[in-house]
Protein backbone atom coordinates (compact mmCIF):
# COMPACT_ATOMS: atom_id res chain seq x y z
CA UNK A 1 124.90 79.09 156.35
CA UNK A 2 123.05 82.28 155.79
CA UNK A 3 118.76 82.25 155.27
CA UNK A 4 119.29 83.54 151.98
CA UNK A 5 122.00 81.17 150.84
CA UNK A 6 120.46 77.44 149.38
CA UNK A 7 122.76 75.30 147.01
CA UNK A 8 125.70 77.90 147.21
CA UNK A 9 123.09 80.21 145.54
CA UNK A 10 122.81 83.60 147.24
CA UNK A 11 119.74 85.79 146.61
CA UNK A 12 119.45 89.33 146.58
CA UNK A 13 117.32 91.01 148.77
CA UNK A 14 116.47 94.74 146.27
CA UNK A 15 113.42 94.22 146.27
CA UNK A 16 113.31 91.68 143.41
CA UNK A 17 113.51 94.30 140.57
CA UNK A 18 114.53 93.33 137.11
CA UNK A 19 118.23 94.64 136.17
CA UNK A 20 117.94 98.04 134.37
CA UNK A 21 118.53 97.01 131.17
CA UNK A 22 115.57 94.45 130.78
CA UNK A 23 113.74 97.72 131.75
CA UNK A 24 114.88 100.11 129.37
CA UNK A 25 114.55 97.57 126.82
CA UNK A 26 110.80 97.01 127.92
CA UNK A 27 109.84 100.25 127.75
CA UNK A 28 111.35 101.07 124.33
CA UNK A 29 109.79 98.09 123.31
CA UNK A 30 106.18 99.91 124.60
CA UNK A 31 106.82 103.05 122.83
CA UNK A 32 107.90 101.26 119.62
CA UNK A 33 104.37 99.14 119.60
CA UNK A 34 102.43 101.98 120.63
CA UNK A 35 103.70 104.05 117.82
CA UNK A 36 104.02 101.02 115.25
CA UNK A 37 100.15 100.59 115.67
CA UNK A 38 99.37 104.65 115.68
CA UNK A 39 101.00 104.67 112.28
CA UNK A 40 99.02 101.96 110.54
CA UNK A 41 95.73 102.96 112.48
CA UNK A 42 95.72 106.26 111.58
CA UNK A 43 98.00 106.59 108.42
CA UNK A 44 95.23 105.72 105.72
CA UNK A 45 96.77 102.19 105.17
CA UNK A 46 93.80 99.24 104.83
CA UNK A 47 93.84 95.99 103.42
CA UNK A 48 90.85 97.16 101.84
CA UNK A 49 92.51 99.18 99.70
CA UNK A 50 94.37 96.42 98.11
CA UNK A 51 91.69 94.16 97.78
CA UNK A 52 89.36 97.03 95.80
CA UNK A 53 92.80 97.55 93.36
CA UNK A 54 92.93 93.36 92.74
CA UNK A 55 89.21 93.72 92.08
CA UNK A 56 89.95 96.22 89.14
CA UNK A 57 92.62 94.66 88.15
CA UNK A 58 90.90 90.98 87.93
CA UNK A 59 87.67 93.18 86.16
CA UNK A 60 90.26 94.38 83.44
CA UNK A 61 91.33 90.97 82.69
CA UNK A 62 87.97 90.08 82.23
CA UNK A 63 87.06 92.64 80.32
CA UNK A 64 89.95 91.88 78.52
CA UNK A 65 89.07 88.18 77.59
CA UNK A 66 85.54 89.31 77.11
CA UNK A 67 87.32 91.53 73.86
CA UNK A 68 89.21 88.33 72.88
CA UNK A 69 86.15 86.10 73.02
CA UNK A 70 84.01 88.70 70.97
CA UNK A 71 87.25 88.96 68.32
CA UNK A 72 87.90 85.32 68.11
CA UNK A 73 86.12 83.01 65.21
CA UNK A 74 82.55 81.30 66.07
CA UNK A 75 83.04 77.97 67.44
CA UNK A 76 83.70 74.99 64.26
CA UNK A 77 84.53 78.03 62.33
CA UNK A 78 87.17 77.13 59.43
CA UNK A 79 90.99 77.82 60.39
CA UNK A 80 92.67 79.95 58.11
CA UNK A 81 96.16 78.54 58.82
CA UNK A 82 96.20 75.23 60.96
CA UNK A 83 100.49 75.50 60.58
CA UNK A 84 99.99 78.58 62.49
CA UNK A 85 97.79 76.83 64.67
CA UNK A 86 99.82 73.94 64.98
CA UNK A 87 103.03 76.73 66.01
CA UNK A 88 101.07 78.72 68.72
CA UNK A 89 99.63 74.98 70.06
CA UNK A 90 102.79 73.95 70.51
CA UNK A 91 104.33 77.04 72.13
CA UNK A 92 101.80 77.72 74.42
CA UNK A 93 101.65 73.59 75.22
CA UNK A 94 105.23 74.40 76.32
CA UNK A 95 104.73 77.72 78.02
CA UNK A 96 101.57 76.25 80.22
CA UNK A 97 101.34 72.22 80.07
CA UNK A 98 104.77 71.14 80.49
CA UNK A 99 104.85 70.95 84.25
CA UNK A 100 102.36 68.26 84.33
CA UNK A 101 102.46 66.48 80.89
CA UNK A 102 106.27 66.71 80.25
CA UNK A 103 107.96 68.50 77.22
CA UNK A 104 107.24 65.26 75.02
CA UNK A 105 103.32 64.96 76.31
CA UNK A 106 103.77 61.58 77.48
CA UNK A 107 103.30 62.29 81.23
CA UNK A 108 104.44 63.06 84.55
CA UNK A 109 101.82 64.58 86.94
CA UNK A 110 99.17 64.48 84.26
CA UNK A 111 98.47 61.60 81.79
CA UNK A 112 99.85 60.93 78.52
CA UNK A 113 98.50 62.69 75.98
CA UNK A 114 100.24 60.53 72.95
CA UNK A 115 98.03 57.89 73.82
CA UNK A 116 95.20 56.80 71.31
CA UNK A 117 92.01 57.27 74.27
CA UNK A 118 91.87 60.29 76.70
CA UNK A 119 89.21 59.65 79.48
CA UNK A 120 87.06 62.35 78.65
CA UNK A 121 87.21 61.45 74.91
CA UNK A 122 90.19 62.53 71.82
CA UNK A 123 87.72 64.56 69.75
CA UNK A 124 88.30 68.14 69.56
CA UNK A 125 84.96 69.19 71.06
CA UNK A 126 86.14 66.79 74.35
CA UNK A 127 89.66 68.44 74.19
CA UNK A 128 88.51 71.94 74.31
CA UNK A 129 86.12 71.18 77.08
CA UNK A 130 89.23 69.63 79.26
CA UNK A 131 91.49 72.71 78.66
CA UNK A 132 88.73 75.59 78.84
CA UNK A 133 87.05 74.18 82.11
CA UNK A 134 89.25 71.51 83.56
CA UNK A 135 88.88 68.38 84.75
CA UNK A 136 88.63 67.61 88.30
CA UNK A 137 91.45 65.68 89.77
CA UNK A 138 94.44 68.43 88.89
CA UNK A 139 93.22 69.90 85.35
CA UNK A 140 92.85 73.41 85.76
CA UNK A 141 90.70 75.86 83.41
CA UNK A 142 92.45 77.65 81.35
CA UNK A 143 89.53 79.07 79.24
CA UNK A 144 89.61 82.35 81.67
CA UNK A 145 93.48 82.81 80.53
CA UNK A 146 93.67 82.02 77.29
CA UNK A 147 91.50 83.10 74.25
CA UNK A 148 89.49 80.40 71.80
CA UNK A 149 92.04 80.55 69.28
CA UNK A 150 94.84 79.77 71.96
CA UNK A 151 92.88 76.89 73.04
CA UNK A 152 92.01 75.85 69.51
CA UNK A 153 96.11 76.20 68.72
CA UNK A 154 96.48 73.74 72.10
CA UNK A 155 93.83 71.65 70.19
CA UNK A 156 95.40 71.12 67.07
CA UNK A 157 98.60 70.62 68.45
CA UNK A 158 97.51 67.58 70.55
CA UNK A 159 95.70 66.39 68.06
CA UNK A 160 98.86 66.16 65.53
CA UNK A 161 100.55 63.69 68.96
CA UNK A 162 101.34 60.38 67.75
């Protein structure tokens, strides 16, 4: 049995270098990191950058609500049409409350809102507050997204739930 020979296992005695492949490999793998980070370092590219374009973009949105809030009727204001109300209520209760409430309002995630008591109150004042601000718990605010008479449509429409 030779020194070099344990379990059948021989052992080569090159000087314990790594076949040449795992080397070239290695060192294209070095030049590929070394350039990969000289690109992005020194390209112009910074995270920054996005962030300041979501900033304008967030600031035109609410500039943008700002307009709608300035448009929309005062606040106990008289509806001109509560059918069209009623219509853009509904649509938008299906476009943005669905996923919670269900498609008939009677629950899921969120409570049922065919019920005769809400827990923050069933008069429109207490409805508007719940959908503009939220409720903590899972009720988000959607008084950033939507303009007053959205939320007054959203109103009306639960309102008219039996």
């Amino acid at each position: 049995m030779a020194e070099n020979d344990f379990d059948g296992i021989k052992y080569r005695d090159d000087g314990n270098r790594s076949p040449l492949i795992f080397r070239i490999l290695f060192g294209c793998l070095a030049v590929w990191g070394v350039l990969f980070m000289g690109y992005y370092l020194f390209s112009g590219w910074s995270s920054g950058k996005e962030f300041a374009q979501k900033q304008k973009i967030a600031a035109a949105k609410s500039a943008e609500f700002e307009l709608k809030e300035k448009s929309a009727p005062a606040k106990g204001g008289e509806k001109s049409d509560p059918a069209a109300y009623l219509a853009s209520g509904k649509k938008i209760f299906g476009e943005r409350c669905v996923a919670c409430h269900g498609a008939d309002a009677k629950g899921g995630i969120g409570p049922d809102l065919t019920r005769g008591e809400f827990k923050y109150g069933k008069s429109q004042a207490a409805i508007l507050e719940s959908i503009a601000n939220g409720r903590p718990g899972g009720m988000p605010g959607f008084g950033k997204e939507l303009g007053h008479e959205q939320l007054e449509g959203i109103v009306t429409y639960l309102l008219s739930l039996k």
